[in-house]
Protein backbone atom coordinates (compact mmCIF):
# COMPACT_ATOMS: atom_id res chain seq x y z
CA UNK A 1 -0.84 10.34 -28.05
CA UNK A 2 2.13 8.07 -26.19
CA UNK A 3 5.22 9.39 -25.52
CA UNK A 4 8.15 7.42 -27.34
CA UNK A 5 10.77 6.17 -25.18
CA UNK A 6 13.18 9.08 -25.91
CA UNK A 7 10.61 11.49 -25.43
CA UNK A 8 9.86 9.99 -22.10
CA UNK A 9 13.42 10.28 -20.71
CA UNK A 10 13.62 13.69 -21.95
CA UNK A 11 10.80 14.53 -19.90
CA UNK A 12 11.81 12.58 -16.89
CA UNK A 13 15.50 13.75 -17.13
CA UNK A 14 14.68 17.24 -18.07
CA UNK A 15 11.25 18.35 -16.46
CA UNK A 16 11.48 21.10 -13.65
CA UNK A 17 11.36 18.67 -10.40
CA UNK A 18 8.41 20.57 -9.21
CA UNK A 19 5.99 19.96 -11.86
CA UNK A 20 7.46 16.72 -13.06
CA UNK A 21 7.17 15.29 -9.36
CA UNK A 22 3.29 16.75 -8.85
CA UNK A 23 2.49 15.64 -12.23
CA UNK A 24 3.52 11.86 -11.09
CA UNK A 25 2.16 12.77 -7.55
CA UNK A 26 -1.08 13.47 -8.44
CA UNK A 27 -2.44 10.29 -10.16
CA UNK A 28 -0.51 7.72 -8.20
CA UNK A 29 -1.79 9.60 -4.90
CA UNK A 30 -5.59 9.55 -6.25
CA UNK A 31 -4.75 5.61 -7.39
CA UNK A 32 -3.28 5.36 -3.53
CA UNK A 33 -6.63 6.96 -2.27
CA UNK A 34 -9.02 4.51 -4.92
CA UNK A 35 -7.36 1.69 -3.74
CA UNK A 36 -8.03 2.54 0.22
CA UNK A 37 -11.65 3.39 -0.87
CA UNK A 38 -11.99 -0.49 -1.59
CA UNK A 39 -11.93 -1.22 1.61
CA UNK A 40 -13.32 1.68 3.67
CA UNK A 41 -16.12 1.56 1.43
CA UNK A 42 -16.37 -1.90 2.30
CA UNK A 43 -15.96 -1.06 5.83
CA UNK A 44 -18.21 1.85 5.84
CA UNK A 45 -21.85 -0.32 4.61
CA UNK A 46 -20.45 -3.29 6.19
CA UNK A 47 -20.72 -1.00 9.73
CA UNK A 48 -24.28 -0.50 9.01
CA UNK A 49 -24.93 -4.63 9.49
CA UNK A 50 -23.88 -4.52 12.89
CA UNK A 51 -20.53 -4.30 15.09
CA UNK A 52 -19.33 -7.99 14.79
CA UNK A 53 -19.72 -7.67 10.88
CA UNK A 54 -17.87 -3.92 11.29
CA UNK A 55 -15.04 -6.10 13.14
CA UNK A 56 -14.82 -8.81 10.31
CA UNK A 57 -13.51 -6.26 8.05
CA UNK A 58 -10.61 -5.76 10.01
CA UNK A 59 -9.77 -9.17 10.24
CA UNK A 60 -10.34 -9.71 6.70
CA UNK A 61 -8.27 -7.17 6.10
CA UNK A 62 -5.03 -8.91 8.04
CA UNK A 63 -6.20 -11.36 5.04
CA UNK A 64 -5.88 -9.00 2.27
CA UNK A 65 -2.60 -7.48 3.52
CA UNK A 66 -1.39 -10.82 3.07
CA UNK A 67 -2.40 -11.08 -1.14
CA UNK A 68 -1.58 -7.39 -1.20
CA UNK A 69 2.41 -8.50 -0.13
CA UNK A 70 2.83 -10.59 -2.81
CA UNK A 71 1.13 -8.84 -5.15
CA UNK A 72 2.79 -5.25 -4.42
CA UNK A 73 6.19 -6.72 -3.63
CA UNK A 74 6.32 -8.16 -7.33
CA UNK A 75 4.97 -4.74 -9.15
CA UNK A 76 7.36 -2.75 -6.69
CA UNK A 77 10.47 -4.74 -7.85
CA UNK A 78 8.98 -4.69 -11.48
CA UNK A 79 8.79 -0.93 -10.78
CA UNK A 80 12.24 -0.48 -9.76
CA UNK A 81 13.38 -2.54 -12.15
CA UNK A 82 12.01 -0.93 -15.03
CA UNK A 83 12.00 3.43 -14.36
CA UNK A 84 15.98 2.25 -14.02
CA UNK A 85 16.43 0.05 -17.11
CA UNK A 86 14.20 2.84 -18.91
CA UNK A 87 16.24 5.53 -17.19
CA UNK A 88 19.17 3.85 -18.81
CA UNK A 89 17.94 3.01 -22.42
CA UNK A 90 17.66 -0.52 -21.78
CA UNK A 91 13.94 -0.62 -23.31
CA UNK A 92 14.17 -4.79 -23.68
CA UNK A 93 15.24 -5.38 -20.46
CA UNK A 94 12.35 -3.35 -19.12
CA UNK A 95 9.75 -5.11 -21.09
CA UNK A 96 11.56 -8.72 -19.83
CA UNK A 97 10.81 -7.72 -16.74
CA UNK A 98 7.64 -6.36 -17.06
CA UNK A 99 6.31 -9.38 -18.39
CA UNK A 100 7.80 -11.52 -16.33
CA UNK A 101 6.22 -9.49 -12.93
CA UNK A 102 3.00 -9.99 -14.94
CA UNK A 103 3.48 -14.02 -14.99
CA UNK A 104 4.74 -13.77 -11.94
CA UNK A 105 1.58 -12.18 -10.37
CA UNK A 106 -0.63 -14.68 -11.83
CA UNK A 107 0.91 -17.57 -10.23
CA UNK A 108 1.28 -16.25 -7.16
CA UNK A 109 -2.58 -14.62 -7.24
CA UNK A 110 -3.63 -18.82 -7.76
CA UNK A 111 -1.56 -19.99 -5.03
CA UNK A 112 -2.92 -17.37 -2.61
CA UNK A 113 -6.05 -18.18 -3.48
CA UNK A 114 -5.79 -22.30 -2.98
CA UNK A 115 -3.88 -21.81 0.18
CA UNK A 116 -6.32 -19.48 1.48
CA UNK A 117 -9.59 -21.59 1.12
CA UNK A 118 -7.93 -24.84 2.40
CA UNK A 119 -7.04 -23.00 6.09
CA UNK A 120 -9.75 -20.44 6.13
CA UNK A 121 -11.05 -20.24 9.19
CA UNK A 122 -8.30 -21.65 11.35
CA UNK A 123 -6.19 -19.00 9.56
CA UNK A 124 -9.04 -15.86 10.20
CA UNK A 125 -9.20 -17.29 14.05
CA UNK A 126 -4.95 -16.51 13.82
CA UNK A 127 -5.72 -12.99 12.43
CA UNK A 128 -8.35 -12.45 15.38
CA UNK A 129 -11.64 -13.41 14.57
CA UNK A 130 -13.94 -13.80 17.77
CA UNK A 131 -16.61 -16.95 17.49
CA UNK A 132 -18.84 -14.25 17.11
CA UNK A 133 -17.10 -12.11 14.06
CA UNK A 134 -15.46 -15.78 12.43
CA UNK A 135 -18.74 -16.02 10.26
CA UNK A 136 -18.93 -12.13 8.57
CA UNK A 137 -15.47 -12.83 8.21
CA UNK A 138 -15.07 -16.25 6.64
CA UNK A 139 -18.28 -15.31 3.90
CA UNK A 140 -16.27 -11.91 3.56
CA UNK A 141 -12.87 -13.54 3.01
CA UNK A 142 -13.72 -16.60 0.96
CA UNK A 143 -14.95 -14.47 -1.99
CA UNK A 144 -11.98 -11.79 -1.89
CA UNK A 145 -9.54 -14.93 -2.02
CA UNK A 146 -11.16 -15.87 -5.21
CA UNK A 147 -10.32 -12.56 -6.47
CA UNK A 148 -6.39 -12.71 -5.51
CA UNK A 149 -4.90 -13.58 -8.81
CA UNK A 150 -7.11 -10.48 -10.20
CA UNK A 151 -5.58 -8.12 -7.61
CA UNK A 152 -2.46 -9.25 -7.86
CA UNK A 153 -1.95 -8.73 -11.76
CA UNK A 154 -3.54 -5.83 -11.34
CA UNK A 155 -0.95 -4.65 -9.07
CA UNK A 156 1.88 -5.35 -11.72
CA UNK A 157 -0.02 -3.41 -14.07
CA UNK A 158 -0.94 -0.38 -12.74
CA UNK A 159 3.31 -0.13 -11.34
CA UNK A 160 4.42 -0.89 -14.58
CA UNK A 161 2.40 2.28 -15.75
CA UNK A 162 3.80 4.28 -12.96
CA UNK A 163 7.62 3.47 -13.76
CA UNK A 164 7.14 4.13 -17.10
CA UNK A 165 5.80 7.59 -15.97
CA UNK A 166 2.34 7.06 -17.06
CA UNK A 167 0.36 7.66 -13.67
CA UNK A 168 -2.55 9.57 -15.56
CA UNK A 169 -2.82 6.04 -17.41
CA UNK A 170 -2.62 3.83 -14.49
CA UNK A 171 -5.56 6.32 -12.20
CA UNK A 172 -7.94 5.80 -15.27
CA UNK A 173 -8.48 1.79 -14.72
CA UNK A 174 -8.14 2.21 -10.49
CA UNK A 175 -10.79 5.05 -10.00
CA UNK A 176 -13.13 3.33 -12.37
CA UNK A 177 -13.34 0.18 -10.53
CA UNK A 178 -13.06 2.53 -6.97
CA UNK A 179 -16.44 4.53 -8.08
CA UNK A 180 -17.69 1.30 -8.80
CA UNK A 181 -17.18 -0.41 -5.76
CA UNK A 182 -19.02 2.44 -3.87
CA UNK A 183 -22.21 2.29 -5.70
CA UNK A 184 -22.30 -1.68 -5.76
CA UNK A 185 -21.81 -1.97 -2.16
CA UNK A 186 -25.06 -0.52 -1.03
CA UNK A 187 -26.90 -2.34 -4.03
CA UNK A 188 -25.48 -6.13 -3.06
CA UNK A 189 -25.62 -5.51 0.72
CA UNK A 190 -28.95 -4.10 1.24
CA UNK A 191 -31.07 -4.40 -2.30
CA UNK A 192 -30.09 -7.59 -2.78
CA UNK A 193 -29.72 -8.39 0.25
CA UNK A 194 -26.29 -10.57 0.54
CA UNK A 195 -25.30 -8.76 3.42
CA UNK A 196 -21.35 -9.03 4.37
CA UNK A 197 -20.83 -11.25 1.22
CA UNK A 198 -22.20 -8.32 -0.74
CA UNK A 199 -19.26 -6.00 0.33
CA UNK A 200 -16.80 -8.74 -1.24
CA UNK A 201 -18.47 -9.38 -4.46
CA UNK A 202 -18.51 -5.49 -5.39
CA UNK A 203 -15.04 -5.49 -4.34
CA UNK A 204 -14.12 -8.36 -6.55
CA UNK A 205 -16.08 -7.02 -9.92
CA UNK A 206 -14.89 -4.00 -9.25
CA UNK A 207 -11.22 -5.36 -8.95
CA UNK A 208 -12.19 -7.00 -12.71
CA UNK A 209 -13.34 -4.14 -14.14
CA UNK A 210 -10.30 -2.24 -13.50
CA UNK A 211 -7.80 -5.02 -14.50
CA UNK A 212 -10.15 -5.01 -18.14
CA UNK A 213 -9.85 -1.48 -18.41
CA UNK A 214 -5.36 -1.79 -17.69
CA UNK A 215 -5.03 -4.86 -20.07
CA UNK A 216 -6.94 -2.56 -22.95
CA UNK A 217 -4.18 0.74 -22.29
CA UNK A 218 -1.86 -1.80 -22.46
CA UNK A 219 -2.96 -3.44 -25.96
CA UNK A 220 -3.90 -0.17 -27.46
CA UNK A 221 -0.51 0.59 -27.32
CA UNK A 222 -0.57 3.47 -25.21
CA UNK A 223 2.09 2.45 -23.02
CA UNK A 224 5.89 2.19 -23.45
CA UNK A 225 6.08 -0.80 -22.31
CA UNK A 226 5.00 -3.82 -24.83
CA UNK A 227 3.63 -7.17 -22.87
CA UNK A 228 4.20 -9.90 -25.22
CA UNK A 229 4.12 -13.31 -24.08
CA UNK A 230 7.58 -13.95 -25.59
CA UNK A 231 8.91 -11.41 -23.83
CA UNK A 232 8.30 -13.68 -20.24
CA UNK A 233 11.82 -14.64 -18.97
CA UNK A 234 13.35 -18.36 -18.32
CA UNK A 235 15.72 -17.49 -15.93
CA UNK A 236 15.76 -17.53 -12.51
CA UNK A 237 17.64 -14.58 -11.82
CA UNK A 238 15.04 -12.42 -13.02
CA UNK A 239 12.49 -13.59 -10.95
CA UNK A 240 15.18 -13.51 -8.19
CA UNK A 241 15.44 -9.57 -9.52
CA UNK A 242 11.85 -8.60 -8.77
CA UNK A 243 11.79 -10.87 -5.52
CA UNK A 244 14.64 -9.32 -3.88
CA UNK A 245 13.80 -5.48 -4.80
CA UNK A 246 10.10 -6.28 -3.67
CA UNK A 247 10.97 -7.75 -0.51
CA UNK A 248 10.77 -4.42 1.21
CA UNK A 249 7.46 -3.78 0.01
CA UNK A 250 6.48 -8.09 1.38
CA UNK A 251 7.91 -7.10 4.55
CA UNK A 252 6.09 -3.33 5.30
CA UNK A 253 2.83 -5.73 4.22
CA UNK A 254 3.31 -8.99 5.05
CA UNK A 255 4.46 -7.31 8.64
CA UNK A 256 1.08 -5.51 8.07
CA UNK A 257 -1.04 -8.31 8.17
CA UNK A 258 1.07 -9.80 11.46
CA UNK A 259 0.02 -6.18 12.62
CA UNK A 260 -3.41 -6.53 12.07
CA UNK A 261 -3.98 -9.93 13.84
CA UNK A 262 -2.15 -8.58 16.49
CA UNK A 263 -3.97 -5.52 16.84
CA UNK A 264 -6.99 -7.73 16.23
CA UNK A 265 -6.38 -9.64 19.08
CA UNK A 266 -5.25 -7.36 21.76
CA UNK A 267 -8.36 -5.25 21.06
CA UNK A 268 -10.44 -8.32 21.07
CA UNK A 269 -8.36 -9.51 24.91
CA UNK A 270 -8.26 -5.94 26.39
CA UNK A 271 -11.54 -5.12 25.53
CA UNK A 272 -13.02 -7.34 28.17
CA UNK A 273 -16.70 -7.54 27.81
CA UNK A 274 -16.58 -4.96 25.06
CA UNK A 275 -14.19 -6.94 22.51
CA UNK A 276 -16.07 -6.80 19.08
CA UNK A 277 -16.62 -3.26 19.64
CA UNK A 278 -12.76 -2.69 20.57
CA UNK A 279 -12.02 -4.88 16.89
CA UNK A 280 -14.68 -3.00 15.38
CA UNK A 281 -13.04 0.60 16.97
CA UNK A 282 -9.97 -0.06 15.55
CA UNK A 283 -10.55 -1.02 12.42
CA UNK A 284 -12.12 1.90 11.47
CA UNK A 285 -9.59 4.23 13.07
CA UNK A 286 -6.72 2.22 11.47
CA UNK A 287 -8.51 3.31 7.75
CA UNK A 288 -9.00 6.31 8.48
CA UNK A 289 -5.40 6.76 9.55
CA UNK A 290 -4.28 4.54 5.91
CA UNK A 291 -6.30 6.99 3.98
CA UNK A 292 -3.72 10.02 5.21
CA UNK A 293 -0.55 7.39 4.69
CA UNK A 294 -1.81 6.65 1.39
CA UNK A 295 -1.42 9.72 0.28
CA UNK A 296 2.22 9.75 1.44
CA UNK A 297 2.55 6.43 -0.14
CA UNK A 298 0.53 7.95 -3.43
CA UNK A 299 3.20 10.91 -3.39
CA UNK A 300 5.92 8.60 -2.84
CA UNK A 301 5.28 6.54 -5.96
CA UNK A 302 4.76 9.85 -7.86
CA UNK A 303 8.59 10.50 -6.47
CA UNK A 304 9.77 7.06 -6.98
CA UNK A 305 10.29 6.97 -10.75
CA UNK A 306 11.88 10.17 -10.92
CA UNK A 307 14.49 9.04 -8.48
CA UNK A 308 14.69 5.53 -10.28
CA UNK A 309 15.15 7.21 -13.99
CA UNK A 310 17.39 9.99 -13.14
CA UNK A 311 19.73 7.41 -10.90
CA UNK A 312 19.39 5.57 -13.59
CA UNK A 313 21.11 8.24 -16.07
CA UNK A 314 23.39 9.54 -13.55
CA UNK A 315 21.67 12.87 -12.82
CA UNK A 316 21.81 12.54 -8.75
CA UNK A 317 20.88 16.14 -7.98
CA UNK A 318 17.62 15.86 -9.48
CA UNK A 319 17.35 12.76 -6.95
CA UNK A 320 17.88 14.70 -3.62
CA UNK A 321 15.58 17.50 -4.96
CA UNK A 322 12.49 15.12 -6.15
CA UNK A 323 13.29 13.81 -2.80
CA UNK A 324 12.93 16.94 -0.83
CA UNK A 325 10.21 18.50 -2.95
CA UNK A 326 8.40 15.29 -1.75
CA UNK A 327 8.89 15.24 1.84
CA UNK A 328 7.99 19.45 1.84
CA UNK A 329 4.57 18.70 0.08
CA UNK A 330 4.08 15.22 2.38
CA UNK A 331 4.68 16.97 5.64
CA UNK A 332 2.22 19.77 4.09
CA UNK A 333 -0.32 17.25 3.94
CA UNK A 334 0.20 15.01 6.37
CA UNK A 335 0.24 18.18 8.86
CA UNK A 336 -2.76 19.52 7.97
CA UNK A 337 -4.88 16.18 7.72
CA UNK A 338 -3.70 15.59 11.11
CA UNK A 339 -4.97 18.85 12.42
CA UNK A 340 -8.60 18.04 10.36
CA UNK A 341 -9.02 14.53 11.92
CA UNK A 342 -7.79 15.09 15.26
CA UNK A 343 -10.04 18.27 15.67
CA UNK A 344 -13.27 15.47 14.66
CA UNK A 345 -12.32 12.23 15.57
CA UNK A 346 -15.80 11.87 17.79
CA UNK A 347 -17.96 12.89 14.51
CA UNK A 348 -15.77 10.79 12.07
CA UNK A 349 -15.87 7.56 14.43
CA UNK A 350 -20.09 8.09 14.68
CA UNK A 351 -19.97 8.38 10.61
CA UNK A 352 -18.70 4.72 10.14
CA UNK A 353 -20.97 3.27 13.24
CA UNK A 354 -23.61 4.71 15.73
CA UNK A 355 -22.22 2.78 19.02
CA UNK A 356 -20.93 5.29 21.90
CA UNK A 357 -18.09 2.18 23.00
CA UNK A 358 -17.13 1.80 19.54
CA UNK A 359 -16.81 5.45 18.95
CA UNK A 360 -15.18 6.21 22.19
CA UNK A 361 -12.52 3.62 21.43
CA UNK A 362 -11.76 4.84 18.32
CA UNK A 363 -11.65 8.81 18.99
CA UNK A 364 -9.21 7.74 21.29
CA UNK A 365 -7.00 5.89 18.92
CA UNK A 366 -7.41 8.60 16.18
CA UNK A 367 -6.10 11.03 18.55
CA UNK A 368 -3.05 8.89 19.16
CA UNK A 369 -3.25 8.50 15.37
CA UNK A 370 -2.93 12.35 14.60
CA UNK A 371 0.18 12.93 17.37
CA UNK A 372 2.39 11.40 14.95
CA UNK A 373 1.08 11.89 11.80
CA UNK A 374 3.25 14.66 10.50
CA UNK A 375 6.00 12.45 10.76
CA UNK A 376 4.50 10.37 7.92
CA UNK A 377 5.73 11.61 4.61
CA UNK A 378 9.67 11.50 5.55
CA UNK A 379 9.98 8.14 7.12
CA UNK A 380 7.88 6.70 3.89
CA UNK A 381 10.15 8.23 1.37
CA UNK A 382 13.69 7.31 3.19
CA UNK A 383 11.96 4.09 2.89
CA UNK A 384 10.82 4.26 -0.81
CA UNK A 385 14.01 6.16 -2.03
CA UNK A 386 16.48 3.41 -1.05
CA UNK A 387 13.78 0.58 -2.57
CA UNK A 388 13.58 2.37 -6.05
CA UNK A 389 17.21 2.81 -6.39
CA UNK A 390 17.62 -0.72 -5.46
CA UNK A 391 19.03 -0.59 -1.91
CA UNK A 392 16.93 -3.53 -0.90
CA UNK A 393 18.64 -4.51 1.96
CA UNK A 394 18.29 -1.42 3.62
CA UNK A 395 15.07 -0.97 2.33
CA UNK A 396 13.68 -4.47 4.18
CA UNK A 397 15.27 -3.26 7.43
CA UNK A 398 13.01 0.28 7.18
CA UNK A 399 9.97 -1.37 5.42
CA UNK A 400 10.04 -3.71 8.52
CA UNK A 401 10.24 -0.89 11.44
CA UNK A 402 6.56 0.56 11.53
CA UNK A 403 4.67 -3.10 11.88
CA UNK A 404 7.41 -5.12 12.98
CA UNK A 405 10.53 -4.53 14.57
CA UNK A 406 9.14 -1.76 16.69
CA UNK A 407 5.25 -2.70 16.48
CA UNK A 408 5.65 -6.17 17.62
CA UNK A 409 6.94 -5.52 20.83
CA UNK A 410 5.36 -2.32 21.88
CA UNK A 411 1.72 -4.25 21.08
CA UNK A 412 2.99 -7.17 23.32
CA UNK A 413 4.62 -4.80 26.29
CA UNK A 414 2.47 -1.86 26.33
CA UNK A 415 -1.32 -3.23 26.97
CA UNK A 416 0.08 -5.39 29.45
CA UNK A 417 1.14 -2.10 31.11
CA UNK A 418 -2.03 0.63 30.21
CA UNK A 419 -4.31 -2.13 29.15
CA UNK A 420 -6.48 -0.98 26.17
CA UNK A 421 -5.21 2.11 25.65
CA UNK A 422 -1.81 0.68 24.79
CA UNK A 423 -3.56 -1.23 22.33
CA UNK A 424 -4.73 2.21 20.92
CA UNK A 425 -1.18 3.90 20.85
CA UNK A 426 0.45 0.78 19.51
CA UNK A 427 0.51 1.81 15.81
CA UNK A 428 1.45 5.53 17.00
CA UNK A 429 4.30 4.73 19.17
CA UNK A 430 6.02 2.72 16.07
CA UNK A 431 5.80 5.32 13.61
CA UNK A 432 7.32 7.69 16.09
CA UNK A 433 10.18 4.97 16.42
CA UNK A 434 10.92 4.84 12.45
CA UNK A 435 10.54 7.96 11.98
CA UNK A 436 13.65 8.29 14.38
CA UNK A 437 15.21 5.60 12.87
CA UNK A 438 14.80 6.80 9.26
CA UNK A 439 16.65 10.42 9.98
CA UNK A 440 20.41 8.44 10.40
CA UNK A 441 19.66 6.30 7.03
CA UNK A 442 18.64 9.27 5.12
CA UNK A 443 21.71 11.00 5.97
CA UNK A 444 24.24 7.66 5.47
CA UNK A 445 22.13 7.63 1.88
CA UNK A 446 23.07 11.16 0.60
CA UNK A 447 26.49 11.64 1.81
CA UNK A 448 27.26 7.70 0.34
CA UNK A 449 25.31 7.41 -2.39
CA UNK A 450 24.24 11.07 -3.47
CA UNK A 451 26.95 13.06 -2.99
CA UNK A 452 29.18 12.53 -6.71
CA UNK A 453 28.96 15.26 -9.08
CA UNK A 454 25.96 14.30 -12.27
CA UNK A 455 27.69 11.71 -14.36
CA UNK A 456 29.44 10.11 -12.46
CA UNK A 457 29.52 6.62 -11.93
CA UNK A 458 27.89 5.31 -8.66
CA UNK A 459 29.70 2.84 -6.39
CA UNK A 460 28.18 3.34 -2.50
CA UNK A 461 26.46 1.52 -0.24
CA UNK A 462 25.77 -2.40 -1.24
CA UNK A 463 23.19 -3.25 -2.57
């Protein structure tokens, strides 16, 4: 049975943080985990082709990061929007902007996917397709384009569920379509025998089947939050709302997909005779290492509408302890994946693809990987607390550190210097950066913004 919206704040305002937080933290983290499975799946059966098709995934994925900017930055600033409105008994407002996001995504999803077709493969030659990888990756690409507006809304929805506090809800349509992916990637790609292009159709059905299943919680009335067409705003300023608080979340993935085709392409250049296996390398090392920061990210989101609903009723201590009950369990985590990968990065690297280059490439690069990986949790939620409290200037200038304003320049500087391996500790070296960077904005945050007694009303840093 559905919480009303008074029991909801009761529970969000009231719950010890510990359980409240895991309860959140659970769900969003498995969603987190579902949603990498898309692709590692993909890039798992895909590796069984051969290496150039192995490489294509990476470069498609530059592709995807791009949809997945758009479509996360709206259901991030929809998320923000709404645990805050909620937090503050402002139920219509919420639901405005809910449905708006939902609009929103739609449009943007069919605009993706027009632009996308008409430049495809000059645009996957800009991400770092080889002549040898461009056709795996243009027959992967052109049928997960087709999918965009289906990802995108699906984004909205499954944040909208989160805010609201409903993770449970919002894991039940993601690891549906996730289980479903796995079994009809094998089927497509080898029974029926569509190869690369298999890979993408599971990915897009599966995509569909998960967006079904969110659209039915949502009309069985099992969510706070009502869509009703009605409800879908006029005004500019509240698509200027959900723009601006998402931009953070644009930048960490738009800069993701400039990190990609960068990473693409020095692996490809400083991999001299052995480029598609140093793409192929790569890829599959940078998953593995997004499986572990998804599960920040998954705990972050858990965190994030705790910290947006009690801000949003005043209660700032139960902010700075969600906050550090996060980064304790993170670190946890984070630390002890670390310690699992880096002590098989040789056996993982052979899993995904039976070439000694490829897997010598990418033990390296998981070792780099694991140096830093502790680090993880606390530099994500800096960056996640001052986007779900609104902060979203500050919250751009963090979301763009790890794959921009530090990875741009290290991935231009350093393989010129160490050749491939800098290529390898690219990704590494910038999370060490933000991390560094993230310690002086956490502290400005809680002394500014954090530090009134509960109740109070809260002036601090601009917005």
């Amino acid at each position: 049975m559905a919480l009303t919206s008074i029991q909801q704040h009761k529970r969000m305002t009231e719950t010890p943080i510990p359980r409240l937080v895991a309860s959140l933290a659970i769900p969003t983290t498995v969603s987190q985990l579902i949603t990498v499975v898309y692709n590692t799946a993909d890039t798992y059966f895909v590796s069984h082709i051969d290496t150039s098709a192995s490489a294509a995934v990476g470069v498609a994925f530059a592709l995807q990061s791009i949809i997945q900017a758009f479509g996360f930055g709206i259901s991030m600033g929809c998320s923000s929007l709404v645990s805050r409105r909620l937090g503050e008994k402002k139920d219509k407002e919420a639901e405005e902007y809910a449905a708006s996001a939902v609009f929103a995504a739609i449009i943007m999803g069919f605009v993706l996917l027009i632009s996308g077709l008409s430049t495809l493969k000059p645009l996957l030659r800009l991400l770092g397709a080889t002549e040898t990888i461009l056709p795996y990756a243009a027959a992967y690409t052109r049928i997960i384009l087709i999918g965009a507006p289906i990802m995108c809304t699906s984004f909205v929805l499954n944040n909208i569920l989160k805010a609201e506090g409903e993770a449970n809800l919002s894991m039940i349509g993601l690891c549906t379509g996730g289980l479903l992916n796995v079994a009809l990637d094998p089927l497509f790609i080898n029974v029926f025998g569509l190869g690369i292009a298999g890979a993408a159709i599971a990915t897009v059905l599966s995509q569909t089947v998960s967006l079904i299943i969110l659209l039915v919680i949502f009309r069985s009335g099992r969510s706070i939050i009502k869509l009703r067409a009605k409800a879908v705003s006029r005004r500019f300023s509240t698509y200027w709302q959900l723009v601006k608080l998402g931009f953070p979340t644009i930048c960490r993935q738009g800069m993701g997909s400039v990190a990609s085709a960068l990473l693409n392409r020095g692996a490809a250049f400083w991999g001299g005779d052995f480029a598609d296996e140093a793409v192929a390398a790569v890829t599959i090392a940078n998953k593995i290492y997004m499986f572990v920061r998804s599960m920040m990210i998954g705990i972050g989101q858990g965190f994030q509408p705790v910290a947006g609903y009690n801000f949003g009723a005043r209660i700032y201590s139960r902010v700075k302890k969600a906050f550090w009950f996060s980064v304790l369990v993170g670190t946890l985590i984070s630390t002890a994946a670390s310690v699992a990968i880096g002590l098989n990065t040789h056996a993982i690297m052979h899993w995904f693809r039976d070439d000694p280059k490829v897997v010598e490439i990418g033990a390296l690069a998981l070792t780099f990987a694991c140096s830093v990986m502790p680090l993880m949790a606390y530099s994500t939620f800096v960056n996640q607390l001052y986007q779900c409290l609104g902060y979203s200037v500050c919250a751009s200038i963090l979301a763009s550190c790890r794959q921009g304003i530090f990875f741009i320049p290290i991935i231009l500087i350093l393989p010129r210097l160490i050749g491939l391996a800098g290529v390898q500790m690219a990704q590494p070296a910038a999370d060490l950066l933000t991390f560094v960077v993230s310690v002086p904005f956490q502290i400005v945050f809680f002394a500014k913004v954090l530090k009134k007694p509960d109740g109070d009303q809260q002036l601090g840093i601009s917005n």
